[in-house]
Protein backbone atom coordinates (compact mmCIF):
# COMPACT_ATOMS: atom_id res chain seq x y z
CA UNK A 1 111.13 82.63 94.62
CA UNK A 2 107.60 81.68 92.79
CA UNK A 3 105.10 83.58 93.87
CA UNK A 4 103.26 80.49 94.81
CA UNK A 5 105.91 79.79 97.16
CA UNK A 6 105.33 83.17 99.18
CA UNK A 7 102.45 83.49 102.37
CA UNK A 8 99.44 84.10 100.42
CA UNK A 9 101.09 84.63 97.23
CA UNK A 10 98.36 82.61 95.16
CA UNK A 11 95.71 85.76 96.67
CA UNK A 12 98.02 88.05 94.04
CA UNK A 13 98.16 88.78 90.63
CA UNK A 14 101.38 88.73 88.57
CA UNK A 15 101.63 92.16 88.28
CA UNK A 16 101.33 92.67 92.34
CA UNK A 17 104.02 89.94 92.57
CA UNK A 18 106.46 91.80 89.95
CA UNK A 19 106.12 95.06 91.62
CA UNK A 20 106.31 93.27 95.17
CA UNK A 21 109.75 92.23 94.77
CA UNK A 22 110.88 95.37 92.91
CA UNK A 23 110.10 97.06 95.65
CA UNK A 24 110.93 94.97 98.46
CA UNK A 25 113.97 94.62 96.69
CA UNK A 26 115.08 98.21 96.71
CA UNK A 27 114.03 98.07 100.29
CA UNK A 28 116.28 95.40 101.40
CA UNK A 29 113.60 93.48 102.97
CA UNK A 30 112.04 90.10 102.48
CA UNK A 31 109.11 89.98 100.47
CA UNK A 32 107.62 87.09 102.83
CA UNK A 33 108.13 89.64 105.42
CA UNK A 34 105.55 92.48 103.79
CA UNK A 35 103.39 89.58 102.32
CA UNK A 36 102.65 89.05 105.87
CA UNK A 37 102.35 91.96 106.79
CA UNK A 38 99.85 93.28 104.81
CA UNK A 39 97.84 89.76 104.83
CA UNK A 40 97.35 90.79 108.86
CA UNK A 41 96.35 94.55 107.78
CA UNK A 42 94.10 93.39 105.46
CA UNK A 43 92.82 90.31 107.08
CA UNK A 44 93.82 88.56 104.63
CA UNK A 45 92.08 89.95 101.92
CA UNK A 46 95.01 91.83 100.33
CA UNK A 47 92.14 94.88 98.98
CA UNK A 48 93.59 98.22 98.58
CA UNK A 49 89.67 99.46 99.71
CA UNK A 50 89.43 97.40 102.84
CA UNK A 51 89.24 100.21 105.88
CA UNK A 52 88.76 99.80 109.05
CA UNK A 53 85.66 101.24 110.88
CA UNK A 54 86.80 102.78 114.09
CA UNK A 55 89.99 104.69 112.55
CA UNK A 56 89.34 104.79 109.01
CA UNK A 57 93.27 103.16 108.26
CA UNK A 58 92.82 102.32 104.71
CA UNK A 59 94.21 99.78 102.51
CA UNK A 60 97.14 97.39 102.05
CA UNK A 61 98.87 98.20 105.05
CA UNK A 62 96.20 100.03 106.91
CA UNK A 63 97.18 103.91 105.93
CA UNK A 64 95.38 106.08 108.67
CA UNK A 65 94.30 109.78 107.47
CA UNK A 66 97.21 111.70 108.15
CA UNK A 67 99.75 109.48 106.32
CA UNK A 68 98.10 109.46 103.49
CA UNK A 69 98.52 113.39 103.54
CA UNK A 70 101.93 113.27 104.26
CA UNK A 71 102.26 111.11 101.08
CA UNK A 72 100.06 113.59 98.91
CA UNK A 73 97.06 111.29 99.12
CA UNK A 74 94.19 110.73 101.04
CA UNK A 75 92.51 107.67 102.29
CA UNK A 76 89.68 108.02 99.61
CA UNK A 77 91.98 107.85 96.92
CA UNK A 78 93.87 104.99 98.89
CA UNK A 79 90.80 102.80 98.81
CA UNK A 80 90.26 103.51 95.04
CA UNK A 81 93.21 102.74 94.03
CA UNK A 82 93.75 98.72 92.69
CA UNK A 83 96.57 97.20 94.79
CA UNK A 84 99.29 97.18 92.44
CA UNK A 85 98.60 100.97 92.31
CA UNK A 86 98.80 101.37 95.93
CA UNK A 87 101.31 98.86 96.72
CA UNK A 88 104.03 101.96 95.23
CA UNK A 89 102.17 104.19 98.11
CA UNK A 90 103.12 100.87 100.41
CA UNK A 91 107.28 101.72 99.36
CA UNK A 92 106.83 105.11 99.53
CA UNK A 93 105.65 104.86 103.06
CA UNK A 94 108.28 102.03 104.15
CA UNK A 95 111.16 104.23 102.77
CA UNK A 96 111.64 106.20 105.66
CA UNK A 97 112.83 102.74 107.28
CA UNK A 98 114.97 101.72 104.92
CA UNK A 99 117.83 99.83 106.86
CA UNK A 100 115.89 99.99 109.97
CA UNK A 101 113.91 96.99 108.80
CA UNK A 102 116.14 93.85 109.24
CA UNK A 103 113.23 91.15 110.29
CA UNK A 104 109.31 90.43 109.51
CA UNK A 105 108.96 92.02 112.98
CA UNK A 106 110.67 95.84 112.14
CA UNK A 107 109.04 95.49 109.14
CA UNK A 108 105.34 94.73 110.45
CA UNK A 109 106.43 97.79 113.26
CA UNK A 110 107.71 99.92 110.46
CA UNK A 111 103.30 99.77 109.81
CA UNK A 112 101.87 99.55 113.39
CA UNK A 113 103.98 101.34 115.67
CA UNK A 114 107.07 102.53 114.16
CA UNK A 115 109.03 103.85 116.90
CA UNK A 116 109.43 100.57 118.17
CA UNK A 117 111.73 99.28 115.81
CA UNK A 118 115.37 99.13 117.69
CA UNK A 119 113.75 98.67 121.13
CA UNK A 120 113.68 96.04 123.15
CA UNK A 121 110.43 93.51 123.77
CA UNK A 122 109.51 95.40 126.85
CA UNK A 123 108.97 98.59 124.91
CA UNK A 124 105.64 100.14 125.63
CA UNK A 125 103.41 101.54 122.54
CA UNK A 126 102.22 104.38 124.15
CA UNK A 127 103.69 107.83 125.28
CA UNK A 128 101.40 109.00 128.05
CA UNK A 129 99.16 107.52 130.17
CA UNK A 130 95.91 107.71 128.45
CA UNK A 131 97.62 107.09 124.87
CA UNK A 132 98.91 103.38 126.30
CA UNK A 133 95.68 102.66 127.26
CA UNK A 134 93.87 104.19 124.11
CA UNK A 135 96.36 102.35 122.09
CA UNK A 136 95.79 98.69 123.92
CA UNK A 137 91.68 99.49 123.83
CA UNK A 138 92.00 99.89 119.80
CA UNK A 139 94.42 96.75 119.84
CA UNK A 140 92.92 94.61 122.30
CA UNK A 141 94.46 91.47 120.60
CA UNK A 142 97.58 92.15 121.01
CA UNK A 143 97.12 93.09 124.98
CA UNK A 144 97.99 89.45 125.60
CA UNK A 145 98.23 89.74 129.74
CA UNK A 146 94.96 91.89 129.51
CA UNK A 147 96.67 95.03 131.43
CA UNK A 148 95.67 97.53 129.19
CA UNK A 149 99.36 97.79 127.54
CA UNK A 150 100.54 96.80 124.81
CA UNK A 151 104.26 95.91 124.66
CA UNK A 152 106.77 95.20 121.65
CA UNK A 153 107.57 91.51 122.70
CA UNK A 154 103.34 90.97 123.01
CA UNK A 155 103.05 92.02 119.69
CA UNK A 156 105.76 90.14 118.21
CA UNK A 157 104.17 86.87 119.54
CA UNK A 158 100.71 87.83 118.42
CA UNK A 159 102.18 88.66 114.66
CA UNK A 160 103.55 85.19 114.53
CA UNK A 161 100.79 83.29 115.14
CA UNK A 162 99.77 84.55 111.82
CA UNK A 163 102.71 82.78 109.71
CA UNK A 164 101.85 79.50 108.51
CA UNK A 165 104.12 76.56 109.54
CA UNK A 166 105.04 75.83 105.93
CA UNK A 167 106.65 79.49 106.03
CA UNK A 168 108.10 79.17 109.53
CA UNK A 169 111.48 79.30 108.03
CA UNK A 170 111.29 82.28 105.89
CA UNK A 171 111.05 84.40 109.41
């Protein structure tokens, strides 16, 4: 596939696109699937520096704090890294779910809210109480019935409004 011919793929360089499938290759995952991905983490942007404000998640797929730590970085160095640079911190991280990741939708839950990959759409993000409701307040577009829960099968509609028809069959 042409990089061209990928969501978003003329926002890359070559060298981002050469390591992309590399990687995604090794993974066993599409790279359509992570270009998507990390064009919703990064609002499209696809900047290894973009963070967001309220929880300081850093970067290509939105690395939060303690992450970054467990992959011997920090979010500092995250965000001054270029993207090609960080998109081998992007692997490293999406190991763990190697073989776990068998649509766009485990993969873009491999980033957001891992342990839902496996469960079924009813699967609430959340395990207590107050962490549901801290987790839907953070994530308020993805609360689509407005009940201050977030559940697997409301996210997986929200993340699809975000493919382009021309890509529709790639997921």
């Amino acid at each position: 596939m042409d990089k061209n011919q990928l969501p978003y793929g003329n926002k890359i360089s070559e060298d981002f696109y050469a390591r992309l499938l590399t990687g995604c290759e090794i993974l066993g995952i599409q790279p359509a699937w992570l270009m998507l991905a990390m064009a919703i983490e990064t609002a499209k942007t696809f900047r290894a520096s973009i963070q967001n404000p309220m929880s300081k998640a850093t970067g290509l797929i939105q690395f939060m704090p303690l992450t970054a730590k467990e992959l011997g970085t920090t979010i500092k160095e995250l965000a001054s890294m270029n993207e090609v640079e960080q998109l081998d911190y992007v692997f490293q991280y999406l190991d763990r779910y190697k073989g776990k990741m068998k649509t766009f939708d485990d993969v873009y839950l491999a980033i957001f809210y891992p342990a839902a990959i496996g469960k079924p759409d009813s699967y609430m993000f959340g395990a207590s109480p107050e962490m549901v409701k801290k987790i839907a307040l953070q994530n308020s577009g993805y609360d689509l019935n407005k009940d201050q829960a977030i559940c697997k099968g409301e996210v997986k509609v929200s993340i699809r409004k975000f493919i382009p028809k021309v890509y529709e069959k790639l997921f």
